[in-house]
Protein backbone atom coordinates (compact mmCIF):
# COMPACT_ATOMS: atom_id res chain seq x y z
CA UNK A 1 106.13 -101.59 93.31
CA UNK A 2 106.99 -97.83 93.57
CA UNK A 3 108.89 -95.43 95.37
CA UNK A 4 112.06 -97.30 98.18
CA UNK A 5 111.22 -100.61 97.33
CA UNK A 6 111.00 -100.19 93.47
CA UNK A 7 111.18 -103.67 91.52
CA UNK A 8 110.72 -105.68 95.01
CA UNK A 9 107.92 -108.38 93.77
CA UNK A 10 104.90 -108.85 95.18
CA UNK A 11 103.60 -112.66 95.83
CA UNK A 12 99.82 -113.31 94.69
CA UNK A 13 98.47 -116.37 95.46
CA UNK A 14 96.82 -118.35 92.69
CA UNK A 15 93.48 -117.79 93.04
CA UNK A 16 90.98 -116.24 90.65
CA UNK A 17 89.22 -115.08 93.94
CA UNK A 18 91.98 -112.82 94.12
CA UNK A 19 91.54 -109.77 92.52
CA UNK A 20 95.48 -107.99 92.92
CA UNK A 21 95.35 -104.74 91.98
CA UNK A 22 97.93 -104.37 89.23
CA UNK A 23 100.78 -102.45 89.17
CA UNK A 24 99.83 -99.77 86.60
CA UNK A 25 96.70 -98.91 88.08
CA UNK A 26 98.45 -98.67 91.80
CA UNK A 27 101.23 -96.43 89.79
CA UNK A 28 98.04 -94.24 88.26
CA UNK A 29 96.49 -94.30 91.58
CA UNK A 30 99.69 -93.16 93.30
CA UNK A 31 100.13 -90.43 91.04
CA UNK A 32 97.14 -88.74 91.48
CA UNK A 33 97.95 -89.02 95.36
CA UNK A 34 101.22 -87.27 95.42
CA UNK A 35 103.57 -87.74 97.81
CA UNK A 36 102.70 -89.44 101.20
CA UNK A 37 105.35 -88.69 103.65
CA UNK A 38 104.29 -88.18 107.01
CA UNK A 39 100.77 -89.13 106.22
CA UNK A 40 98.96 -91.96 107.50
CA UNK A 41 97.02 -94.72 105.41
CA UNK A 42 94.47 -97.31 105.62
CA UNK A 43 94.14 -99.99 102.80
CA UNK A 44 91.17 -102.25 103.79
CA UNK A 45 90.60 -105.26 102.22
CA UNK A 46 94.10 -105.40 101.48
CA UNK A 47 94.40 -109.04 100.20
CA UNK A 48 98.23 -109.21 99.56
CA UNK A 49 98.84 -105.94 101.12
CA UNK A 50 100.68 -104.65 97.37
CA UNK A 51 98.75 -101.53 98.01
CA UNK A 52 99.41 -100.52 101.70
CA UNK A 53 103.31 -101.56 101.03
CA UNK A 54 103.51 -99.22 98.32
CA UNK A 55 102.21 -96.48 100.27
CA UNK A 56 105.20 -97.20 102.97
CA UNK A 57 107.70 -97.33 100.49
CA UNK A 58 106.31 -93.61 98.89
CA UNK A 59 107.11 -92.14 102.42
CA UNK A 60 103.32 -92.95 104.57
CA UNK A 61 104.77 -93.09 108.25
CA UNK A 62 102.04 -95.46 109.35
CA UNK A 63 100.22 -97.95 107.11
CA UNK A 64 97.35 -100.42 108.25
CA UNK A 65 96.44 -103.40 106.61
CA UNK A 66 93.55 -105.03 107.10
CA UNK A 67 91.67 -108.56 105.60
CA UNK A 68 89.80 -111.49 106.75
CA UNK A 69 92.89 -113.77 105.66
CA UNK A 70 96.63 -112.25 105.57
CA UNK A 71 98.48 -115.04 104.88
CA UNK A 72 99.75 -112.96 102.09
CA UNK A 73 100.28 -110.14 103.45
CA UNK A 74 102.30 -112.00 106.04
CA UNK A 75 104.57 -113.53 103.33
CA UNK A 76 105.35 -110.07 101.67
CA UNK A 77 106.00 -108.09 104.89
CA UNK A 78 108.56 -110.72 105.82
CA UNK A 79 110.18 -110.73 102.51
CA UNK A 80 110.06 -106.50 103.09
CA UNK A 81 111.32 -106.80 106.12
CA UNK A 82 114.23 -108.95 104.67
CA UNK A 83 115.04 -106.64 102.07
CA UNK A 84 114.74 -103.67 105.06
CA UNK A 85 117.20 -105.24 107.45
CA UNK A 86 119.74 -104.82 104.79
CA UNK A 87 119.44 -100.80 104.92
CA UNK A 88 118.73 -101.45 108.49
CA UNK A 89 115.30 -99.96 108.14
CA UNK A 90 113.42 -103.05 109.42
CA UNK A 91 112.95 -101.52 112.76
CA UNK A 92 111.19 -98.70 111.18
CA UNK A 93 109.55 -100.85 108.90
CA UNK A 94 107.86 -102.85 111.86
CA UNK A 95 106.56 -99.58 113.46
CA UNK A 96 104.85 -98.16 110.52
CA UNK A 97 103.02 -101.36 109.26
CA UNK A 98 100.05 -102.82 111.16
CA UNK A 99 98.10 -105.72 109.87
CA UNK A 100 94.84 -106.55 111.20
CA UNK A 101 93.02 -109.95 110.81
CA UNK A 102 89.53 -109.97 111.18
CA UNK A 103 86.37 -108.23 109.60
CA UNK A 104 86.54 -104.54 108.37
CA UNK A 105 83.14 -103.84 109.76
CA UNK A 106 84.93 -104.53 113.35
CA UNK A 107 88.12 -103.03 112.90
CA UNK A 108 86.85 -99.62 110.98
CA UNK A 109 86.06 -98.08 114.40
CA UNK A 110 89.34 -98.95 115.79
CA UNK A 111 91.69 -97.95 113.30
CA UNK A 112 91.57 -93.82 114.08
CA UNK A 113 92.34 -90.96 112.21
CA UNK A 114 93.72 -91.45 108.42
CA UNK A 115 94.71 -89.73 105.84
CA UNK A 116 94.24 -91.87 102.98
CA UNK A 117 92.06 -94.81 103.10
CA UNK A 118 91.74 -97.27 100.31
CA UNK A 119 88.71 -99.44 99.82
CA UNK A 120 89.21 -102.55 97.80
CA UNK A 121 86.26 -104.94 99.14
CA UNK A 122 85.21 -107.92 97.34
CA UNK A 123 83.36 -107.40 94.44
CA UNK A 124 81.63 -109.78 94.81
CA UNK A 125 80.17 -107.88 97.90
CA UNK A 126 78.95 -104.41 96.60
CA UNK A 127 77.25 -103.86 99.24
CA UNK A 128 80.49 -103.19 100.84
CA UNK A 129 81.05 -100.53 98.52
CA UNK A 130 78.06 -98.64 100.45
CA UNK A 131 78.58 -99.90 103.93
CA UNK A 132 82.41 -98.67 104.09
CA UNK A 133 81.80 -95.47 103.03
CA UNK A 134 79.23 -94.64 105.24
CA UNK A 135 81.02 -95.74 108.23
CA UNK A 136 84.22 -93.87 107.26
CA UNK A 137 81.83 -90.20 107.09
CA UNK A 138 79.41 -91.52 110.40
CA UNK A 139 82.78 -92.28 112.45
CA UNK A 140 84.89 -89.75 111.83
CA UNK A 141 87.74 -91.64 110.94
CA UNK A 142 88.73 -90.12 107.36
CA UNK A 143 91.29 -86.87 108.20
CA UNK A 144 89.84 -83.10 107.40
CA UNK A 145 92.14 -83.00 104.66
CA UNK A 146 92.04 -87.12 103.93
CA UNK A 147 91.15 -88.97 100.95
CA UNK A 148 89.33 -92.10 100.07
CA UNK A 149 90.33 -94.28 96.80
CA UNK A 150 87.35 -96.19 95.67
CA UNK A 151 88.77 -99.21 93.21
CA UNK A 152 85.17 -100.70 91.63
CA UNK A 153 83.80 -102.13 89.15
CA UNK A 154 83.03 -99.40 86.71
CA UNK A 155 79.03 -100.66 86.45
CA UNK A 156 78.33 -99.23 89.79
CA UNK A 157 77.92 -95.80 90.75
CA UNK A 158 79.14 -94.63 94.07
CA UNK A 159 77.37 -92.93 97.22
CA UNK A 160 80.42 -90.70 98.95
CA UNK A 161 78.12 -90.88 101.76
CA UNK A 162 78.34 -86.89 102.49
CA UNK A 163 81.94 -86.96 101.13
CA UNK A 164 82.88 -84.84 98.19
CA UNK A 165 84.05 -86.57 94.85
CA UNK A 166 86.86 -84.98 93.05
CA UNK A 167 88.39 -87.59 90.89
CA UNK A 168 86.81 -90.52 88.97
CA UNK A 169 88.53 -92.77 85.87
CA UNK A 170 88.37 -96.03 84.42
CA UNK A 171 90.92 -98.21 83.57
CA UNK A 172 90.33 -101.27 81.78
CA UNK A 173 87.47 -103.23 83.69
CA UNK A 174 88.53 -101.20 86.68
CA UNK A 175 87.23 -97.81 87.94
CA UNK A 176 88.99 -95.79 90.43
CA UNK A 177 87.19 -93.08 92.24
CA UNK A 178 88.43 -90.71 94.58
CA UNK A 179 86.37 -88.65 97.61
CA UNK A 180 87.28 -86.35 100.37
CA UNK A 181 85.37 -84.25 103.26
């Protein structure tokens, strides 16, 4: 992990389900974003949560999490939190991290306003691919000036869904494009 919490590990469950997003691709991805202070982010699908931690710890004053199961998630914002209450920075920790349990189909409309959002569904489901990006343009809920980071399987092409794309590479087996209003 990046930025504040530099070197603080990440737990991953053992489980080729799983699909982590690994920590050179999240430092590429990051890189491209700049810095995030005072901005707010959305990582959906979130799994462990790596991504939406690292976006906290590169200055995002609120980050929401959200997944079906965040079990992990759970176990790596404690062990943040841990680490936090040392620099007693847990309390600020706990205001700017939100996890959500439940479908992203649900929660989307609920989340409000964000400045980044990053889409990680299953890829096992591309029609989520689709599905997520036209509710993010039809509700409103990506900022005038926000972003959206695509990570797909490089075999599919992407419909921004009205949105504008202005950065697209592949890494590995992994693709990473990015669109904006």
């Amino acid at each position: 992990m990046g930025g504040e919490l530099r070197g603080f590990p990440i737990h991953f469950p053992d489980d080729r389900r799983i699909r982590p997003t690994q920590d050179k691709l999240r430092q590429a991805v990051f890189n491209v974003l700049g810095p995030l202070q005072n901005i707010t982010f959305l990582d959906l699908f979130s799994g462990t949560g790596a991504v939406g931690f690292e976006a906290f710890s590169r200055g995002a004053h609120r980050v929401v999490l959200v997944d079906q199961v965040t079990k992990w998630i759970q176990k790596n914002h404690e062990g943040i939190r841990q680490r936090l209450v040392q620099a007693s920075r847990d309390q600020e920790f706990a205001n700017a991290v939100h996890i959500m349990t439940g479908d992203a189909h649900q929660i989307l409309p609920e989340v409000g306003t964000m400045d980044i959002i990053y889409l990680d569904p299953p890829w096992t489901h591309l029609p989520y691919f689709d599905t997520m990006l036209r509710m993010i343009h039809e509700y409103g809920i990506l900022s005038p000036n926000g972003r959206v980071v695509i990570e797909h399987p490089p075999t599919i092409t992407i419909n921004p869904w009205g949105l504008v794309p202005f950065f697209g590479r592949v890494y590995g087996n992994t693709a990473i494009t990015m669109v904006k209003p």
